[in-house]
Protein backbone atom coordinates (compact mmCIF):
# COMPACT_ATOMS: atom_id res chain seq x y z
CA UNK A 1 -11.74 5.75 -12.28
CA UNK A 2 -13.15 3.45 -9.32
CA UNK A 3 -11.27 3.79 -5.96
CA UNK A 4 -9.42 0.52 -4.49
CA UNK A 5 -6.11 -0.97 -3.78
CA UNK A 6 -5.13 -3.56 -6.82
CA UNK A 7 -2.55 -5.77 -6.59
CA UNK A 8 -0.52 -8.60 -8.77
CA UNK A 9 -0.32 -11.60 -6.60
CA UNK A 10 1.91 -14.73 -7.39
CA UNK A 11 1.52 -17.90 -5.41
CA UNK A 12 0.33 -21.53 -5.81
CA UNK A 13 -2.57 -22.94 -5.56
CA UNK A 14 -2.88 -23.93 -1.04
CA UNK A 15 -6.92 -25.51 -1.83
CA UNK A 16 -8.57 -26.53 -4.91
CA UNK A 17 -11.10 -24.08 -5.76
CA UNK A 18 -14.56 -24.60 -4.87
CA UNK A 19 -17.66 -23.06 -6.74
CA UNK A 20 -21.21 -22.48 -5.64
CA UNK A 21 -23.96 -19.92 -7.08
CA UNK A 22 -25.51 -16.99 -5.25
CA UNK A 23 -28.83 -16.45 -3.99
CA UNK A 24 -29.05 -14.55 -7.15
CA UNK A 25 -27.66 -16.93 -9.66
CA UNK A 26 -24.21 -15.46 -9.78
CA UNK A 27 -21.64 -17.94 -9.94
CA UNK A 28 -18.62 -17.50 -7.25
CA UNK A 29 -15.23 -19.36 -6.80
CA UNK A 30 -13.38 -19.42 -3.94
CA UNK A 31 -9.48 -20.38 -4.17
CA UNK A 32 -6.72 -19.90 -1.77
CA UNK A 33 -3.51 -18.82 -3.05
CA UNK A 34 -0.33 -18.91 -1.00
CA UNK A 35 2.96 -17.10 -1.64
CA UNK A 36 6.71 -18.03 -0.03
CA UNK A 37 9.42 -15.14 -0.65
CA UNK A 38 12.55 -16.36 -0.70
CA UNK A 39 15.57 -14.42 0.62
CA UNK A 40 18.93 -15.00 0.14
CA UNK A 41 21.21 -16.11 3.47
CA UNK A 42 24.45 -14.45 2.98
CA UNK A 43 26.01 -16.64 5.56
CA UNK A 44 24.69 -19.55 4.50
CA UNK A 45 25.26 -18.63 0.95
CA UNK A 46 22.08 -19.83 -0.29
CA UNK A 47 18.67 -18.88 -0.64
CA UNK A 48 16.10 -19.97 1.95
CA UNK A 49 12.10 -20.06 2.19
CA UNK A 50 10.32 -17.31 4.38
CA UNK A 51 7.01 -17.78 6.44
CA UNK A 52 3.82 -18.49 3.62
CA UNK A 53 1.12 -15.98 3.65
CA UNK A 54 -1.93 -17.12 2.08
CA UNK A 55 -5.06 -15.09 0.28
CA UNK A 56 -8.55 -16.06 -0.12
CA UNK A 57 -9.32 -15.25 -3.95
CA UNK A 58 -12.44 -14.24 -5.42
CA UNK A 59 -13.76 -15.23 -8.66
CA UNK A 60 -17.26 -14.48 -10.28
CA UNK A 61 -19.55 -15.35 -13.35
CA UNK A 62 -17.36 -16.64 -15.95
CA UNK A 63 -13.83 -16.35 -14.28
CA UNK A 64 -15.05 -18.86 -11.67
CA UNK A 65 -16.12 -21.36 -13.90
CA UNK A 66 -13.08 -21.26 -15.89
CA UNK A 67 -11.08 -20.95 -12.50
CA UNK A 68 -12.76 -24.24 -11.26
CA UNK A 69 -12.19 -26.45 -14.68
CA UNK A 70 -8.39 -25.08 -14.58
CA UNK A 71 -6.57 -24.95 -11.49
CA UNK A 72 -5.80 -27.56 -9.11
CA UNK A 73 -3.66 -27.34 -5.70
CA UNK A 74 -0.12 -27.14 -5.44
CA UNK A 75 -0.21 -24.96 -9.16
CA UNK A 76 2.01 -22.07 -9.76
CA UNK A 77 -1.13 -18.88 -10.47
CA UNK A 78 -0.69 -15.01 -11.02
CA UNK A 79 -3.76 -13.22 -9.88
CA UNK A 80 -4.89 -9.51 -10.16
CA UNK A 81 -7.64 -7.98 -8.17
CA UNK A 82 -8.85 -5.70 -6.01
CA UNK A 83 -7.45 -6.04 -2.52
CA UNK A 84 -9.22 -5.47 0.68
CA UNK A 85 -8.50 -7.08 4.55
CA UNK A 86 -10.69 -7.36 7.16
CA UNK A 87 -10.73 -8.32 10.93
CA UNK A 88 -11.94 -11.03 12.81
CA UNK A 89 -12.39 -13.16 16.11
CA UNK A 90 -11.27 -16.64 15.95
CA UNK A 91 -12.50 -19.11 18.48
CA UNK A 92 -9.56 -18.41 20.63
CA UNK A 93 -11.10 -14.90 20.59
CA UNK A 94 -8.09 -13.66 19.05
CA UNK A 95 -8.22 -10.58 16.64
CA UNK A 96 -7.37 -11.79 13.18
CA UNK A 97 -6.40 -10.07 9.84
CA UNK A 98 -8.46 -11.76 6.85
CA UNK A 99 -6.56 -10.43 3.09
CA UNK A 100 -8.85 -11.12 0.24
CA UNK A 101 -8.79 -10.44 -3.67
CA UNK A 102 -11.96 -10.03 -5.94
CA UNK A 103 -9.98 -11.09 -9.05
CA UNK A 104 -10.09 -9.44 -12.80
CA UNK A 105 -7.73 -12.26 -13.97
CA UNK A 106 -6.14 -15.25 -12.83
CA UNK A 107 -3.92 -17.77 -14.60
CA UNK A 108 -1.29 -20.63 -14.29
CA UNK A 109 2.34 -18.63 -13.82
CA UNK A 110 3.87 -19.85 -17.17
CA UNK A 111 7.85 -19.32 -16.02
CA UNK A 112 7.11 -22.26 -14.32
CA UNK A 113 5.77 -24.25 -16.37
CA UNK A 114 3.43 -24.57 -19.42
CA UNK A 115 -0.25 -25.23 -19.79
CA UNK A 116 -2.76 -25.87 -22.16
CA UNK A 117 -4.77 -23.13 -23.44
CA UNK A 118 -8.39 -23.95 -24.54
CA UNK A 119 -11.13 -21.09 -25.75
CA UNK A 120 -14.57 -21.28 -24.51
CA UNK A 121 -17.49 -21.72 -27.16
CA UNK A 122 -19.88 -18.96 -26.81
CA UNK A 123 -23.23 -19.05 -25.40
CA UNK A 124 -24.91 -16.84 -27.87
CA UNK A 125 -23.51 -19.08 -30.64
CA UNK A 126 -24.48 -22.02 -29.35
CA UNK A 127 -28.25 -20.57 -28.69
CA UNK A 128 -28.36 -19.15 -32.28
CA UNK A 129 -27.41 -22.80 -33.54
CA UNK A 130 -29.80 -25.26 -31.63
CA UNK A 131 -32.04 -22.99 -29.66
CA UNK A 132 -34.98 -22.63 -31.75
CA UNK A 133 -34.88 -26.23 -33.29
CA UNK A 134 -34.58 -27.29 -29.92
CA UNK A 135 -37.96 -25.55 -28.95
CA UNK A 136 -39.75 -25.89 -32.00
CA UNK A 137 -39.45 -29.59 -31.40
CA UNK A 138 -40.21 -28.96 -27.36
CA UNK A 139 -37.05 -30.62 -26.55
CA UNK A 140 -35.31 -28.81 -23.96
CA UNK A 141 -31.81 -30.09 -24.57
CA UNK A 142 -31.82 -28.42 -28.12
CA UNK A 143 -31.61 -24.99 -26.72
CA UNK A 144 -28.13 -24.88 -27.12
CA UNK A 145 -27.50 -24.00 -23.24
CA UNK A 146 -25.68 -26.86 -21.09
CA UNK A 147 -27.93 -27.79 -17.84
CA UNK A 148 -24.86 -27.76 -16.15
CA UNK A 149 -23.18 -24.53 -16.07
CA UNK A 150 -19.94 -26.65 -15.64
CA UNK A 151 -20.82 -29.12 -18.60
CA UNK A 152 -17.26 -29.63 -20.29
CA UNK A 153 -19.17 -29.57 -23.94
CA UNK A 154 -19.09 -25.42 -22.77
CA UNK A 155 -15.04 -25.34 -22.13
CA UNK A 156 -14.20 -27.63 -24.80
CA UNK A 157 -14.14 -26.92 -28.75
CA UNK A 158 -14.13 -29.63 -30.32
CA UNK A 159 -14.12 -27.91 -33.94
CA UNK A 160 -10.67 -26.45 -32.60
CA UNK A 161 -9.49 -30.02 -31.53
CA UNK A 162 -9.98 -31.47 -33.92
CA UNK A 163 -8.64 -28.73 -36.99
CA UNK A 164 -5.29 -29.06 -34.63
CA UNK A 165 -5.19 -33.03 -35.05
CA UNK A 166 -5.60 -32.60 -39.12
CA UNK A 167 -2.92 -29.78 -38.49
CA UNK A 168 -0.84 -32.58 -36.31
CA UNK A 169 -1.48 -35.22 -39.11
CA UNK A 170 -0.82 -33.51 -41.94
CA UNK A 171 2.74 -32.05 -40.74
CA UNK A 172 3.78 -35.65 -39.27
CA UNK A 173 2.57 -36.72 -43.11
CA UNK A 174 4.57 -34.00 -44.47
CA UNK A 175 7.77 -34.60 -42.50
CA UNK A 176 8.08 -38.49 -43.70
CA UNK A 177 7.42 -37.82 -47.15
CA UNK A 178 9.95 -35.03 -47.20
CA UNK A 179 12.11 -37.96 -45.58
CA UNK A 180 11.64 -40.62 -47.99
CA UNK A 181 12.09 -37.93 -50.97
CA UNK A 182 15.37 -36.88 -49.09
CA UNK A 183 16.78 -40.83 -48.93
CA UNK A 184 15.46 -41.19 -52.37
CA UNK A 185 18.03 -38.49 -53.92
CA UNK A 186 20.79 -39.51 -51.73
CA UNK A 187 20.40 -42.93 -53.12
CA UNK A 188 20.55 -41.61 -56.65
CA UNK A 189 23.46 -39.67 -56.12
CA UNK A 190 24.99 -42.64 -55.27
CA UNK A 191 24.52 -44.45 -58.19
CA UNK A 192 25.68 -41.55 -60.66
CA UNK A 193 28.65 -41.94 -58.85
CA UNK A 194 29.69 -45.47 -59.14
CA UNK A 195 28.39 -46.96 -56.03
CA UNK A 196 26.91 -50.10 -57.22
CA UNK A 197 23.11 -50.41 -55.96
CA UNK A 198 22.31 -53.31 -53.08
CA UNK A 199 21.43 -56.42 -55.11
CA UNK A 200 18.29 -58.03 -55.15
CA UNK A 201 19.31 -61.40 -54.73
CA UNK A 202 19.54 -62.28 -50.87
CA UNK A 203 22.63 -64.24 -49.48
């Protein structure tokens, strides 16, 4: 079991997140993530804001290209990581305590509010499908692998967008059908009882 101090952090978003790759091609994310505990003030009756602290949050590989296409500042997140601090000067030449978090997982806090949740197409699929028509025909942008490691094509499926708007479409079909079936008897019943039917000749 590896040695470290892990902790579940839950904040908002304080900067968008900002991504940039390594000297050796590793993709990192940097977000900051503020909290604000709230206390209750007995005399006041009511509960008040305290002072914000805010982290600087870690994300690598995948996690910080999925962190970069999904959160945005001022969002309610839930990170957990490995926590370390560290010291430093400012200009001022003031010592400083720096808090940071190499994250495992981070994701919108869904008590307040809801998001949208959207599964990744895989790499290895996506090189199995096009990768050796792509080079068989020497074109490069048949290998099945985006240029841009942030190319939306690689967050979006659209085979899962578009089975949910047949799924949408068919139940909105199914409703008003069950609808007009539903007025249909009701009108029936009403003429089996006597109700005389709405006459075809307009006044």
């Amino acid at each position: 079991m590896s040695q470290g101090a892990y902790v579940t952090l839950v904040g908002f978003v304080a900067q968008d997140p900002t991504i940039r790759a390594t000297a050796t091609g590793k993709q990192l994310t940097r977000v900051r993530v503020g909290t604000t505990p709230r206390y209750r003030d007995d005399e006041a009756g009511q509960w008040r804001d305290g002072e914000t602290s805010y982290y600087d949050v870690k994300c690598w590989n995948r996690l910080a290209a999925h962190v970069r296409q999904s959160l945005h500042k001022g969002e309610p997140v839930i990170v957990k990581g490995k926590f370390r601090t560290s010291t430093y000067k400012d200009k001022d030449g003031q010592t400083r305590i720096s808090f940071e978090i190499t994250a495992d997982t981070l994701g919108h806090d869904l008590s307040r509010g809801t998001a949208n949740y959207m599964r990744v197409q895989s790499r290895r699929a996506n090189a199995d499908d096009g990768g050796a028509r792509g080079q068989s025909a020497g074109n490069p942008e048949g290998s099945g692998m985006p240029e841009d490691p942030m190319d939306l094509d690689e967050i979006l499926d659209d085979e899962a967008i578009e089975r949910f708007g047949r799924d949408l479409e068919n139940g909105e079909l199914a409703a008003r059908a069950a609808a007009e079936n539903e007025e249909g008897a009701e009108n029936e019943g009403e003429d089996e009882a006597g109700v005389p039917a709405p006459s075809a000749t307009p006044f």
